[in-house]
C-alpha atoms as a PDB file:
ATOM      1  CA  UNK A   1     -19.739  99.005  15.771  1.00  0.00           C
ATOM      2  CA  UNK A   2     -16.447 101.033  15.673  1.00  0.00           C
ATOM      3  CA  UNK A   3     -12.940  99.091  16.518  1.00  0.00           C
ATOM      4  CA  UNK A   4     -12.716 100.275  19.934  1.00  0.00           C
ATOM      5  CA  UNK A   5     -16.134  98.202  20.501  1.00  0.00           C
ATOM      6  CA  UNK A   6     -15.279  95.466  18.522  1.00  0.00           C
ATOM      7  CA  UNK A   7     -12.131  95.012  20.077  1.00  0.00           C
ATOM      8  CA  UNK A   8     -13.320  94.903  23.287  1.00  0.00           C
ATOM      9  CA  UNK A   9     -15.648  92.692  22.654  1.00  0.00           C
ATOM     10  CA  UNK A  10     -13.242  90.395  21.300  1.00  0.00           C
ATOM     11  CA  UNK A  11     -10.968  90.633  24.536  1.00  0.00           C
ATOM     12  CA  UNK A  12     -14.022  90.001  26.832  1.00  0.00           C
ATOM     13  CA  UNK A  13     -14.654  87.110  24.826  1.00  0.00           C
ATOM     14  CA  UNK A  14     -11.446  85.603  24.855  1.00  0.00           C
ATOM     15  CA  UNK A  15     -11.421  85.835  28.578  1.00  0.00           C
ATOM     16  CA  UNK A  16     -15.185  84.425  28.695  1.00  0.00           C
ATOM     17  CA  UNK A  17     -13.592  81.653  26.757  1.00  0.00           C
ATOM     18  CA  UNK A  18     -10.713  80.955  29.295  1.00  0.00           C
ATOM     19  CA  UNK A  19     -13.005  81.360  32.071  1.00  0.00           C
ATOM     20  CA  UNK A  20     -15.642  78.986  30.782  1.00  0.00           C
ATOM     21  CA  UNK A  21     -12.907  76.506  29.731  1.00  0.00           C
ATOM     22  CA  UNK A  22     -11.446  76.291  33.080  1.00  0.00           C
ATOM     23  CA  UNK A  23     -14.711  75.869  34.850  1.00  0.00           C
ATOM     24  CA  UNK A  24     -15.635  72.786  32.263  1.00  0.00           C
ATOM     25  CA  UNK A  25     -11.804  71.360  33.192  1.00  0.00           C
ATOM     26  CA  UNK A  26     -12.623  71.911  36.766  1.00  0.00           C
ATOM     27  CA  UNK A  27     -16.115  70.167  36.295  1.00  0.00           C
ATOM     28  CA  UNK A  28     -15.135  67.547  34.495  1.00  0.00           C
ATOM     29  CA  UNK A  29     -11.722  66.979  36.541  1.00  0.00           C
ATOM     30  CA  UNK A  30     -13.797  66.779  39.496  1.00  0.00           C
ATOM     31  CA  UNK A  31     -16.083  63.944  38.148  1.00  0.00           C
ATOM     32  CA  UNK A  32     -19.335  66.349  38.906  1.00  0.00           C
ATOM     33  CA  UNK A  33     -22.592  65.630  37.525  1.00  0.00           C
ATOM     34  CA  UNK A  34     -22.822  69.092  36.132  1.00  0.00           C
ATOM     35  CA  UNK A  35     -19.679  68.251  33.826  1.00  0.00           C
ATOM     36  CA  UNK A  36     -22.099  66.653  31.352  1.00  0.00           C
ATOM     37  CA  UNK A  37     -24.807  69.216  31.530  1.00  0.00           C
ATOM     38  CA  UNK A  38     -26.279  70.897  27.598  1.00  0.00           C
ATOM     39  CA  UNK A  39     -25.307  74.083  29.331  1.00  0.00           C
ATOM     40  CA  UNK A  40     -21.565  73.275  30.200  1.00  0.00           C
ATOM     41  CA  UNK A  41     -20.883  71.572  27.068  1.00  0.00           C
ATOM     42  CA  UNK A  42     -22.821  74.068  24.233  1.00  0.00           C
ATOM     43  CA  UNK A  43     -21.869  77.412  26.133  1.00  0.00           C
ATOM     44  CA  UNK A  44     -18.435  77.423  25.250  1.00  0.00           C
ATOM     45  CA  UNK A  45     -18.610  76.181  21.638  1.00  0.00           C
ATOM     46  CA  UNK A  46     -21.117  79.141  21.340  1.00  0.00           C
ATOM     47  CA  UNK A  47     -18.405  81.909  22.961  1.00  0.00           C
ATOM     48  CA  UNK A  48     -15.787  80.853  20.929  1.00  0.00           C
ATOM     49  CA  UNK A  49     -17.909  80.703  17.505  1.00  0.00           C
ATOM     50  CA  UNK A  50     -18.606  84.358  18.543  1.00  0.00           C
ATOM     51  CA  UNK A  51     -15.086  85.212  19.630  1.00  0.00           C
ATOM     52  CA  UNK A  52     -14.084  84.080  16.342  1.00  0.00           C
ATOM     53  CA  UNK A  53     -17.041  86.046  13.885  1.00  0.00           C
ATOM     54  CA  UNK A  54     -15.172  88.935  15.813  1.00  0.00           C
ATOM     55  CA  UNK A  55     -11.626  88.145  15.201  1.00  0.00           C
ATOM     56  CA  UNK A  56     -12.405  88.371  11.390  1.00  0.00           C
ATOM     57  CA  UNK A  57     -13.977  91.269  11.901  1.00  0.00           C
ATOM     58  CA  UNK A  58     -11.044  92.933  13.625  1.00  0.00           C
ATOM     59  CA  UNK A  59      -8.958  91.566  10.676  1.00  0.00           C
ATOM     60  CA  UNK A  60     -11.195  93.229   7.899  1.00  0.00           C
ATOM     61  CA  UNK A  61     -11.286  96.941  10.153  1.00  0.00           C
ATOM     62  CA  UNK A  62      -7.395  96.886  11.171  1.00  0.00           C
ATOM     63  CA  UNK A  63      -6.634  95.656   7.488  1.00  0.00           C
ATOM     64  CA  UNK A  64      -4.056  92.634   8.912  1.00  0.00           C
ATOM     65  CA  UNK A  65      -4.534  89.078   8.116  1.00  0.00           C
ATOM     66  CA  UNK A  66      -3.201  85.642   9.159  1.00  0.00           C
ATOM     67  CA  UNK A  67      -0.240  83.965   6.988  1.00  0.00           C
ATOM     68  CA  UNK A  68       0.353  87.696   5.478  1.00  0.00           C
ATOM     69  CA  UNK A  69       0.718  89.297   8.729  1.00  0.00           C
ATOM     70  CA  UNK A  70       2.985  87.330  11.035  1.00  0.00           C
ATOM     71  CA  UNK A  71       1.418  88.144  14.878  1.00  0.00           C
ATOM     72  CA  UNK A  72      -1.619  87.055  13.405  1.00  0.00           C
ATOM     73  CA  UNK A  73      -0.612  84.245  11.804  1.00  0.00           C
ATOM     74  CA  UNK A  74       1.309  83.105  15.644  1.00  0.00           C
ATOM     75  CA  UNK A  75      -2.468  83.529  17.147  1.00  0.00           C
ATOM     76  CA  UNK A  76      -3.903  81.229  14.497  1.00  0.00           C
ATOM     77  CA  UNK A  77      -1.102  78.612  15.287  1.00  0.00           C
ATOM     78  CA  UNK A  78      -1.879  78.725  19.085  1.00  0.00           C
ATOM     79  CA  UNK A  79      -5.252  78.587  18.460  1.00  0.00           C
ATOM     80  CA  UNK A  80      -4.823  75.356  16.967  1.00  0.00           C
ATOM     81  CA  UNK A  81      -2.449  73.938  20.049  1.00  0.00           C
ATOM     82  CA  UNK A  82      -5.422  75.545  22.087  1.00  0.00           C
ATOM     83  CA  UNK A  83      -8.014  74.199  20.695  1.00  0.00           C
ATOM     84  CA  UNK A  84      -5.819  70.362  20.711  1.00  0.00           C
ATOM     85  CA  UNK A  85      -5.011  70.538  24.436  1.00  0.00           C
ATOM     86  CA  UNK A  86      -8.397  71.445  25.299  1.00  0.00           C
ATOM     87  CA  UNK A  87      -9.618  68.370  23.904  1.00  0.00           C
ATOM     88  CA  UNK A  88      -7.290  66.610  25.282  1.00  0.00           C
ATOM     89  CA  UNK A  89      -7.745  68.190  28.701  1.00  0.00           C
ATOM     90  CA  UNK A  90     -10.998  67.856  28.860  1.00  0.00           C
ATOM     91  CA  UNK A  91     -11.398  64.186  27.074  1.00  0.00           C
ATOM     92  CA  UNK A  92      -8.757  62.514  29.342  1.00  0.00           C
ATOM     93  CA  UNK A  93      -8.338  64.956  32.297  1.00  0.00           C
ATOM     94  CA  UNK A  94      -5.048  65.922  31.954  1.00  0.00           C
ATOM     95  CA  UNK A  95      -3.549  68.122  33.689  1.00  0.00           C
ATOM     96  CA  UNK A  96      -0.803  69.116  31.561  1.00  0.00           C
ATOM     97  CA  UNK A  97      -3.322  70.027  28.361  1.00  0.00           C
ATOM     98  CA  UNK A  98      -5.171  71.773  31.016  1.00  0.00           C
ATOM     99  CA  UNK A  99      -1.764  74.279  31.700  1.00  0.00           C
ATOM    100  CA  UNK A 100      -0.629  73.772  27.796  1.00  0.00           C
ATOM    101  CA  UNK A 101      -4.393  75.235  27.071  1.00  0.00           C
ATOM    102  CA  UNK A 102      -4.121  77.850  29.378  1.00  0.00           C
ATOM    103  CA  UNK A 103      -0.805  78.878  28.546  1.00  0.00           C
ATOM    104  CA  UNK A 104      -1.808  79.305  25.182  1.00  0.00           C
ATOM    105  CA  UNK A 105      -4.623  81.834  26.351  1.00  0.00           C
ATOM    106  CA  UNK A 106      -1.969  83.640  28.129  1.00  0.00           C
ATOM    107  CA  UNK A 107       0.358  83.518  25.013  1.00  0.00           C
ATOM    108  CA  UNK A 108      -2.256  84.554  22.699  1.00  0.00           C
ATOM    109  CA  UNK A 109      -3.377  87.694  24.745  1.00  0.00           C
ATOM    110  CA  UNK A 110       0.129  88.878  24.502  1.00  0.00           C
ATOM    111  CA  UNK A 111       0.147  88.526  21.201  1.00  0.00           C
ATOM    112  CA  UNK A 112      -2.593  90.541  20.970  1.00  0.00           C
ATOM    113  CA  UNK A 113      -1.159  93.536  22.988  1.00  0.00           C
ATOM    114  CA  UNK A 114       2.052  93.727  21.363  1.00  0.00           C
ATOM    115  CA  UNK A 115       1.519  92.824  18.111  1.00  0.00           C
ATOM    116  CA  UNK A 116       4.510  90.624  17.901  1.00  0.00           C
ATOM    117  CA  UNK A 117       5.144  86.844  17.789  1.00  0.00           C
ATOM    118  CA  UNK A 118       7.443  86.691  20.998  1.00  0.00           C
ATOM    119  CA  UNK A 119       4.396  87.765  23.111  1.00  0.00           C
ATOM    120  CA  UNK A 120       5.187  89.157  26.678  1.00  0.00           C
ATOM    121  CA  UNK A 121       8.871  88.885  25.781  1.00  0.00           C
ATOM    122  CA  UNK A 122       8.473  91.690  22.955  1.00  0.00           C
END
């Protein structure tokens, strides 16, 4: 795969990932039976294992690295809040992880189009 592919696969990915994450919220949020289905719960671990095999490999073909490079190094960071709020959201349906996860999709995908740690505001 060339980097066009790979990155594109990466961004539908990361969407996949927000998508998927705020139908579990919603599911679970809800109290719906389908919350605690093997589909709803395994799906999006299995996304974001394969959004992440292709974030490395966009690291290895652009040549830029987390804690060396610093936009990359900002999406690592949010990925852990992400990943925290998430939990949270989804273990104690909260609201406010919900938006803190979600912002931190938003965040992360203008990090990714800029290149540069202020996001949209670059």
């Amino acid at each position: 795969m060339d980097y066009s592919a790979v990155k594109h696969a990466h961004a539908g990915l990361a969407y996949l990932s927000a998508l998927l994450f705020l139908i579990r919220f919603g599911l679970v949020y809800a109290g719906a039976g389908m919350a605690s289905s093997k589909l709803v719960k395994i799906l999006p671990h299995v996304i974001d294992t394969i959004l992440l095999v292709f974030a490395v490999w966009l690291c290895v073909l652009i040549g830029q690295y987390p804690l060396v490079d610093g936009w990359l190094t900002a999406k690592v960071v949010a990925l852990v809040v992400l990943i925290g709020a998430g939990v949270i959201a989804v273990r104690q349906r909260s609201i406010p992880a919900a938006v803190v996860t979600l912002l931190m999709y938003v965040y992360m995908v203008g990090v990714a189009k800029s290149h540069h740690i202020l996001s949209w505001l670059a």
